[in-house]
C-alpha atoms as a PDB file:
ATOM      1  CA  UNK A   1     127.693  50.695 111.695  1.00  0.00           C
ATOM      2  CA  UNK A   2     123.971  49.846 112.183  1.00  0.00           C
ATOM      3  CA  UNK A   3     122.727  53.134 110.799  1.00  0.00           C
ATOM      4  CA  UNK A   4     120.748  53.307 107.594  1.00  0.00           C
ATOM      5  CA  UNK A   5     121.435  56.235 105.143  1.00  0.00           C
ATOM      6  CA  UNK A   6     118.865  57.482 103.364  1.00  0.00           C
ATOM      7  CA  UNK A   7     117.420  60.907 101.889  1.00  0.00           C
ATOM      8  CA  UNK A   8     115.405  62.673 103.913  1.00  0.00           C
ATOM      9  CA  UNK A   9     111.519  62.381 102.883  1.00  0.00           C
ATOM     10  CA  UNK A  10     109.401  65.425 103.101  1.00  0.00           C
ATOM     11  CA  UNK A  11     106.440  64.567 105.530  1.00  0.00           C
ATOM     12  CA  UNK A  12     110.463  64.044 108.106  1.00  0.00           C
ATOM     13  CA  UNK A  13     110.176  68.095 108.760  1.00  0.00           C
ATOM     14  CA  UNK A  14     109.975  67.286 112.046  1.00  0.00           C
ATOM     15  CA  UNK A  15     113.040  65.307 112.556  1.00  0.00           C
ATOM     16  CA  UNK A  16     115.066  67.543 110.407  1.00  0.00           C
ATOM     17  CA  UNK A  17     114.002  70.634 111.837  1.00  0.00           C
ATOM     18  CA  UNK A  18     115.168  68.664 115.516  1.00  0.00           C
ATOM     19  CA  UNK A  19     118.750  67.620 113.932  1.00  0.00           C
ATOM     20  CA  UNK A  20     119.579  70.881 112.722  1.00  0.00           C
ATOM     21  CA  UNK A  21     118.588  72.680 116.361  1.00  0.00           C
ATOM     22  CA  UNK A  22     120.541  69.798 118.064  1.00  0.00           C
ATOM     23  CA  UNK A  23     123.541  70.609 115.391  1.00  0.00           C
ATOM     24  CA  UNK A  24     122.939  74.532 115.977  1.00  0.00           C
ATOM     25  CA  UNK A  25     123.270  74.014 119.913  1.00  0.00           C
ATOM     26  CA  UNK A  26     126.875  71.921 119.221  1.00  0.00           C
ATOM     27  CA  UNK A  27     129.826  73.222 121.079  1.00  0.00           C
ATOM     28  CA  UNK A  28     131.324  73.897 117.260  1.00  0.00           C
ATOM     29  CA  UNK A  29     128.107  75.246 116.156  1.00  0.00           C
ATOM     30  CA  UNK A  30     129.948  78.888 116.259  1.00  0.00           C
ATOM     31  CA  UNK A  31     132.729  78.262 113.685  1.00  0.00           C
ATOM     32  CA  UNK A  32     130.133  75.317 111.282  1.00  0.00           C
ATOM     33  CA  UNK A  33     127.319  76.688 110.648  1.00  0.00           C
ATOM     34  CA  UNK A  34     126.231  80.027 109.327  1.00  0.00           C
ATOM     35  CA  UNK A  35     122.870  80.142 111.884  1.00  0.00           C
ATOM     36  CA  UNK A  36     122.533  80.678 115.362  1.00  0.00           C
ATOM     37  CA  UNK A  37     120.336  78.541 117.910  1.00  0.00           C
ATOM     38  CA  UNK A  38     118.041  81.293 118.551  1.00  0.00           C
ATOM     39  CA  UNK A  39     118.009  82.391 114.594  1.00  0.00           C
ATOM     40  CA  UNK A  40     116.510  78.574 113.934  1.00  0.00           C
ATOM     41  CA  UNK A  41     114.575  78.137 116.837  1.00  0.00           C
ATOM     42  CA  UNK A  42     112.640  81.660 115.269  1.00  0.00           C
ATOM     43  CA  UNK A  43     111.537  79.648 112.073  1.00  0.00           C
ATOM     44  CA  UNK A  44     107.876  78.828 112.023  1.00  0.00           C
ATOM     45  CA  UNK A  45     107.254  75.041 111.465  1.00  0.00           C
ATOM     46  CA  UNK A  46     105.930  75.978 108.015  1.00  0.00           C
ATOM     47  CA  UNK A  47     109.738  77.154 107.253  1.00  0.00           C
ATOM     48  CA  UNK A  48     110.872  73.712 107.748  1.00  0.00           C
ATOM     49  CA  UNK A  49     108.464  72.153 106.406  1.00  0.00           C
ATOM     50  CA  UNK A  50     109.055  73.836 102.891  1.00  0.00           C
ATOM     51  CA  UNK A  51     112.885  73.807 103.497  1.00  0.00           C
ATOM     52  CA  UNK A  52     112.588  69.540 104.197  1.00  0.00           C
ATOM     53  CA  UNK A  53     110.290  69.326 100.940  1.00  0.00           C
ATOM     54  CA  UNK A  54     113.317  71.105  99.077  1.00  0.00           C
ATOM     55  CA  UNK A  55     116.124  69.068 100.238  1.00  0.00           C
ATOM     56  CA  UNK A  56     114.345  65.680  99.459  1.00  0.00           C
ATOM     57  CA  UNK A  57     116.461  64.482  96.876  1.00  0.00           C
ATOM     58  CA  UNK A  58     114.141  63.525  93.105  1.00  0.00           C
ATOM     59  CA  UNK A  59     114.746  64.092  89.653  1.00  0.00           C
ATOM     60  CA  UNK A  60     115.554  67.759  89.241  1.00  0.00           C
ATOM     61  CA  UNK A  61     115.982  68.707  92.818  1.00  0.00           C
ATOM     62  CA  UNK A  62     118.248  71.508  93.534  1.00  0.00           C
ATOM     63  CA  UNK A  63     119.604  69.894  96.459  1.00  0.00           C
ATOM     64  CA  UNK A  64     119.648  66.473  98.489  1.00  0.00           C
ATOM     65  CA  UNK A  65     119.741  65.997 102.334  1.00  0.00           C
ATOM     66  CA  UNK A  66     120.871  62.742 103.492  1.00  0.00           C
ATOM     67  CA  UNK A  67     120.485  61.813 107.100  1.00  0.00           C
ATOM     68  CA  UNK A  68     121.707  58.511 109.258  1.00  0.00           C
ATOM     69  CA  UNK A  69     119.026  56.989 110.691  1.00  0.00           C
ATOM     70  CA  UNK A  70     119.816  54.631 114.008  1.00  0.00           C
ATOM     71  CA  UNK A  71     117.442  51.507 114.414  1.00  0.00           C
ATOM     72  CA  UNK A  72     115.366  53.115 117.194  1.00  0.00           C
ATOM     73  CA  UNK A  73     114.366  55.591 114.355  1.00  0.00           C
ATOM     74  CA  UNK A  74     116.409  58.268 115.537  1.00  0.00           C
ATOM     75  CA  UNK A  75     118.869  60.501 113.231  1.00  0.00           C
ATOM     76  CA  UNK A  76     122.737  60.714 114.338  1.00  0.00           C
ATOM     77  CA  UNK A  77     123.657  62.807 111.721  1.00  0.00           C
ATOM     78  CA  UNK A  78     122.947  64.581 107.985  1.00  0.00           C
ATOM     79  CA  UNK A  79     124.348  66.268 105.304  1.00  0.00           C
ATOM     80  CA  UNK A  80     122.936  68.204 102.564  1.00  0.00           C
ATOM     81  CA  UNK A  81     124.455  69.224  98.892  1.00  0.00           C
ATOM     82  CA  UNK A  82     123.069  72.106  97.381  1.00  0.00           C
ATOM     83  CA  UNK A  83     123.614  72.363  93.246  1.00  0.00           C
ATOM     84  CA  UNK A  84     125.114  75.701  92.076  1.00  0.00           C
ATOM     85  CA  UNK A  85     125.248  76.273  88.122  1.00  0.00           C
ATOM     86  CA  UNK A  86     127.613  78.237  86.409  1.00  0.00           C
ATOM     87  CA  UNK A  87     126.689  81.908  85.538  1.00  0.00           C
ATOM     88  CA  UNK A  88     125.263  81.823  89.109  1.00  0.00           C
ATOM     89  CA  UNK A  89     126.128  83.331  92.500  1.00  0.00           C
ATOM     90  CA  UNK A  90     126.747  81.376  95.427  1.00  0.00           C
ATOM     91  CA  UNK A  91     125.345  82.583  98.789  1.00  0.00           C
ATOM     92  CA  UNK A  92     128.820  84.406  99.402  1.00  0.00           C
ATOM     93  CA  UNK A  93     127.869  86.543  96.371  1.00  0.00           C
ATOM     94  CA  UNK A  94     130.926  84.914  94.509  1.00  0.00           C
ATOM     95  CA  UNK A  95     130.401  84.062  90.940  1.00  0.00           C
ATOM     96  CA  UNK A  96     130.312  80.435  90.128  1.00  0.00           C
ATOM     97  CA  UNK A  97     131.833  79.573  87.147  1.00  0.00           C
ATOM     98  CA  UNK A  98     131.549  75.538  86.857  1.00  0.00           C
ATOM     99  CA  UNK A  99     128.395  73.554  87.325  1.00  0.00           C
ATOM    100  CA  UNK A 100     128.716  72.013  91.140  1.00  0.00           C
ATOM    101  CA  UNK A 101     127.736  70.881  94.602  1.00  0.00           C
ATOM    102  CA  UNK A 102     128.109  72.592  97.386  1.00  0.00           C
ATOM    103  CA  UNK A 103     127.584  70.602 101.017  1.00  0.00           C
ATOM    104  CA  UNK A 104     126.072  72.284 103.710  1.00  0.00           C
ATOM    105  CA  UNK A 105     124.815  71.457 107.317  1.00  0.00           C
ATOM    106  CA  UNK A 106     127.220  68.600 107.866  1.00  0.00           C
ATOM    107  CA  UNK A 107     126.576  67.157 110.951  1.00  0.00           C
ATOM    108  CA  UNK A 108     126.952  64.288 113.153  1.00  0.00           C
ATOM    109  CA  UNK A 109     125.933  64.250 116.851  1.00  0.00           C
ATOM    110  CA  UNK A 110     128.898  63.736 119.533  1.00  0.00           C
ATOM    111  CA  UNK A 111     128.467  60.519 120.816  1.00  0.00           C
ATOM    112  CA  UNK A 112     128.441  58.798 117.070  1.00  0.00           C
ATOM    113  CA  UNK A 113     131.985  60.751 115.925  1.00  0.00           C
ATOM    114  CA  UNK A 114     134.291  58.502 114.735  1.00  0.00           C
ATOM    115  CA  UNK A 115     131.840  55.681 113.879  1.00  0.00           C
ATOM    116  CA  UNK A 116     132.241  56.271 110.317  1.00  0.00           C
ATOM    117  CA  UNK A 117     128.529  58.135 109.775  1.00  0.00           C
ATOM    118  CA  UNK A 118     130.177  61.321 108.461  1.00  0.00           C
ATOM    119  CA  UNK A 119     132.009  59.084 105.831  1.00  0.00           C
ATOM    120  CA  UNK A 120     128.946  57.429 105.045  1.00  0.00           C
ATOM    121  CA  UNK A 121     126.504  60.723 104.734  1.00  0.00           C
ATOM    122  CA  UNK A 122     128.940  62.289 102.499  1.00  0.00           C
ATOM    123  CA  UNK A 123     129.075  59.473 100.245  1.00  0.00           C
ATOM    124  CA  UNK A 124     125.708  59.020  99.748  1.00  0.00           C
ATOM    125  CA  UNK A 125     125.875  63.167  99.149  1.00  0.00           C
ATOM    126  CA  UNK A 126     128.515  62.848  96.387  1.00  0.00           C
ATOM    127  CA  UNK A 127     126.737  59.715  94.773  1.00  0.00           C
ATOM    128  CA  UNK A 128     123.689  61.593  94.290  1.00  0.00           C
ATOM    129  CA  UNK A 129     125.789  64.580  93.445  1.00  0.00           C
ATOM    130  CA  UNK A 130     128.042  62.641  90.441  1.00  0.00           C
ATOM    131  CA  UNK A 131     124.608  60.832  89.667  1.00  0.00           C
ATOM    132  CA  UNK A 132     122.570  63.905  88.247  1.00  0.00           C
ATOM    133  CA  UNK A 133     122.808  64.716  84.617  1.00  0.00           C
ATOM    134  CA  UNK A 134     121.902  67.758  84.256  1.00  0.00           C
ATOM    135  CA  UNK A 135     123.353  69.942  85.079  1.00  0.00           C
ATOM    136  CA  UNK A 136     126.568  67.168  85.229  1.00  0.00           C
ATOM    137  CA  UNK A 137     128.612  68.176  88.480  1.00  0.00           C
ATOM    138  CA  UNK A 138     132.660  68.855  88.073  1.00  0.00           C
ATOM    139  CA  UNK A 139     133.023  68.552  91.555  1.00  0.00           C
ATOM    140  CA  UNK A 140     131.613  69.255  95.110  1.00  0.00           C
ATOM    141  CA  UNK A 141     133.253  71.893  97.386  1.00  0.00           C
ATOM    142  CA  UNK A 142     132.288  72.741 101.068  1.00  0.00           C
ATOM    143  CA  UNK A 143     133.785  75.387 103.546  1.00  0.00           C
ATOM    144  CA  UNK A 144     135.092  74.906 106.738  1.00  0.00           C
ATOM    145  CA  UNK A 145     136.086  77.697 109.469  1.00  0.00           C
ATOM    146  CA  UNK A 146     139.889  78.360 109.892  1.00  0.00           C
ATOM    147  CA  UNK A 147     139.398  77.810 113.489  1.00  0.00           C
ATOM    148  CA  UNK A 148     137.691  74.017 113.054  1.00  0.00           C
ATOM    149  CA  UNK A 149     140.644  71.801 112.519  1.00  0.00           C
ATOM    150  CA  UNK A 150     138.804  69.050 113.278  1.00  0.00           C
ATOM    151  CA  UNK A 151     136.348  69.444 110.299  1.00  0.00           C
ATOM    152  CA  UNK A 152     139.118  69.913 108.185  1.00  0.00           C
ATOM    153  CA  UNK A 153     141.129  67.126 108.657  1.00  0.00           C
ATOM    154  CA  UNK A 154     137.962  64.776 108.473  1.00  0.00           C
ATOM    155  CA  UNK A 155     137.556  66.234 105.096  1.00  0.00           C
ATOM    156  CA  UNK A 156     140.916  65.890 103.925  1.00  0.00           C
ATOM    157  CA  UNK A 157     140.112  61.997 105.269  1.00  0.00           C
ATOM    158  CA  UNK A 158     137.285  61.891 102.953  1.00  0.00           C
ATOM    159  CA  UNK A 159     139.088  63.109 100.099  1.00  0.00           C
ATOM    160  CA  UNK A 160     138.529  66.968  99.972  1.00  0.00           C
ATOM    161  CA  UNK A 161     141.577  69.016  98.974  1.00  0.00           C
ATOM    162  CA  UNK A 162     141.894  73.009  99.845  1.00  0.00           C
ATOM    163  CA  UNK A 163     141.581  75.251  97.187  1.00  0.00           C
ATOM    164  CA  UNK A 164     143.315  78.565  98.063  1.00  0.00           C
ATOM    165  CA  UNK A 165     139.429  80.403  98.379  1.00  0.00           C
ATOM    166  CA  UNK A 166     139.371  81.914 101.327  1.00  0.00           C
ATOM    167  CA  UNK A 167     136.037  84.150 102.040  1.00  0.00           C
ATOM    168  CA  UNK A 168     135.243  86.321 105.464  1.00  0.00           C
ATOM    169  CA  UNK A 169     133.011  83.903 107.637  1.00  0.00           C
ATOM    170  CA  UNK A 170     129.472  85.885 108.006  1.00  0.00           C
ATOM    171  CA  UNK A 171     129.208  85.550 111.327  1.00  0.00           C
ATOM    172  CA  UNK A 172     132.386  87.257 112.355  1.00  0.00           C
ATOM    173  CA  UNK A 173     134.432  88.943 109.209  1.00  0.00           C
ATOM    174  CA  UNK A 174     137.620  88.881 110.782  1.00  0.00           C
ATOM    175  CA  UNK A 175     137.280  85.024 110.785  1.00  0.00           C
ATOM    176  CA  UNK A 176     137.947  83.054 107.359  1.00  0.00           C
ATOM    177  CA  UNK A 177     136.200  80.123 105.479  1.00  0.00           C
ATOM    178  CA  UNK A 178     138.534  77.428 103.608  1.00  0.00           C
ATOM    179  CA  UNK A 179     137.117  76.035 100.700  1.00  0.00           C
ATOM    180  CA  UNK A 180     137.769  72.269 100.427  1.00  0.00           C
ATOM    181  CA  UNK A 181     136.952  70.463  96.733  1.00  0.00           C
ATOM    182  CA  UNK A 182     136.834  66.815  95.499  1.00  0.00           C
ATOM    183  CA  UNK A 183     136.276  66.195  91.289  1.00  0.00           C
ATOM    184  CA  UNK A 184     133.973  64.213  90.143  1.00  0.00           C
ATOM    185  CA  UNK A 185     135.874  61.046  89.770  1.00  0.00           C
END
């Protein structure tokens, strides 16, 4: 692998902004993400400009974005962990009751699958994750579309486990969302 993986700097809105559009016009886009195309494409450039600036992981961030860069400067793929506390509410209005992460917008473009960048992007996501004190992480959970097998068994490669949570998928409620876990090791 010849990619670097890094966090995302803040003055990269550009870049990020084109990954997730790229990621939002994937064939799986439907059943991964929670956004349409033409929902993103609507977001003024000072949206993802504040949205970059909050995912670039420092002390105290609420959440980290992680992308693979290639050597050309490009970015195959990126992965972002958001930090729920307990006594909170997660964006499916469920309560959370342990401190953890939550990755988000995991994507890698097509013609880098299988190269090992997803492996890599969610590592460097979970070591930042296990590496903040406070709060201290129990584990990191995700969720993946019942219709996305594919997702699923990569994360069950990478050491997620289901849970038995099963929530309606926003975009179409008679469609379900697994949650997948891993503890903090």
């Amino acid at each position: 692998m010849n990619h670097v993986i890094r966090a995302v700097q803040p003055e990269e809105w550009a870049k990020a902004k084109e990954i997730r559009l790229a990621a939002l016009k994937d064939p799986a886009a439907p059943v991964a993400f929670l956004e349409t195309y033409e929902q993103g494409l609507a977001h003024p450039d000072s949206f993802w400009q504040q949205r970059t600036a909050d995912a670039s992981p420092r002390n105290g961030a609420r959440s980290g974005q992680f992308i693979a860069e290639a050597p050309d400067g490009s970015w195959s793929g990126s992965v972002a962990v958001l930090i729920e506390e307990a006594g909170g509410s997660d964006f499916f209005g469920a309560a959370i009751t342990q401190a953890q992460g939550h990755l988000v917008g995991v994507y890698v473009r097509p013609e880098q699958r299988g190269s090992g960048l997803l492996g890599a992007l969610v590592a460097e996501a979970l070591d930042w994750a296990w590496s903040r004190q406070e709060p201290q992480l129990s584990r990191v959970r995700l969720y993946v579309h019942e219709d996305n097998p594919r997702a699923r068994a990569a994360y069950r490669k990478l050491g997620f486990v289901p849970t038995g949570t099963v929530v309606p998928f926003e975009l179409d409620p008679l469609a379900k969302e697994l949650e997948m876990a891993i503890e903090r090791p």
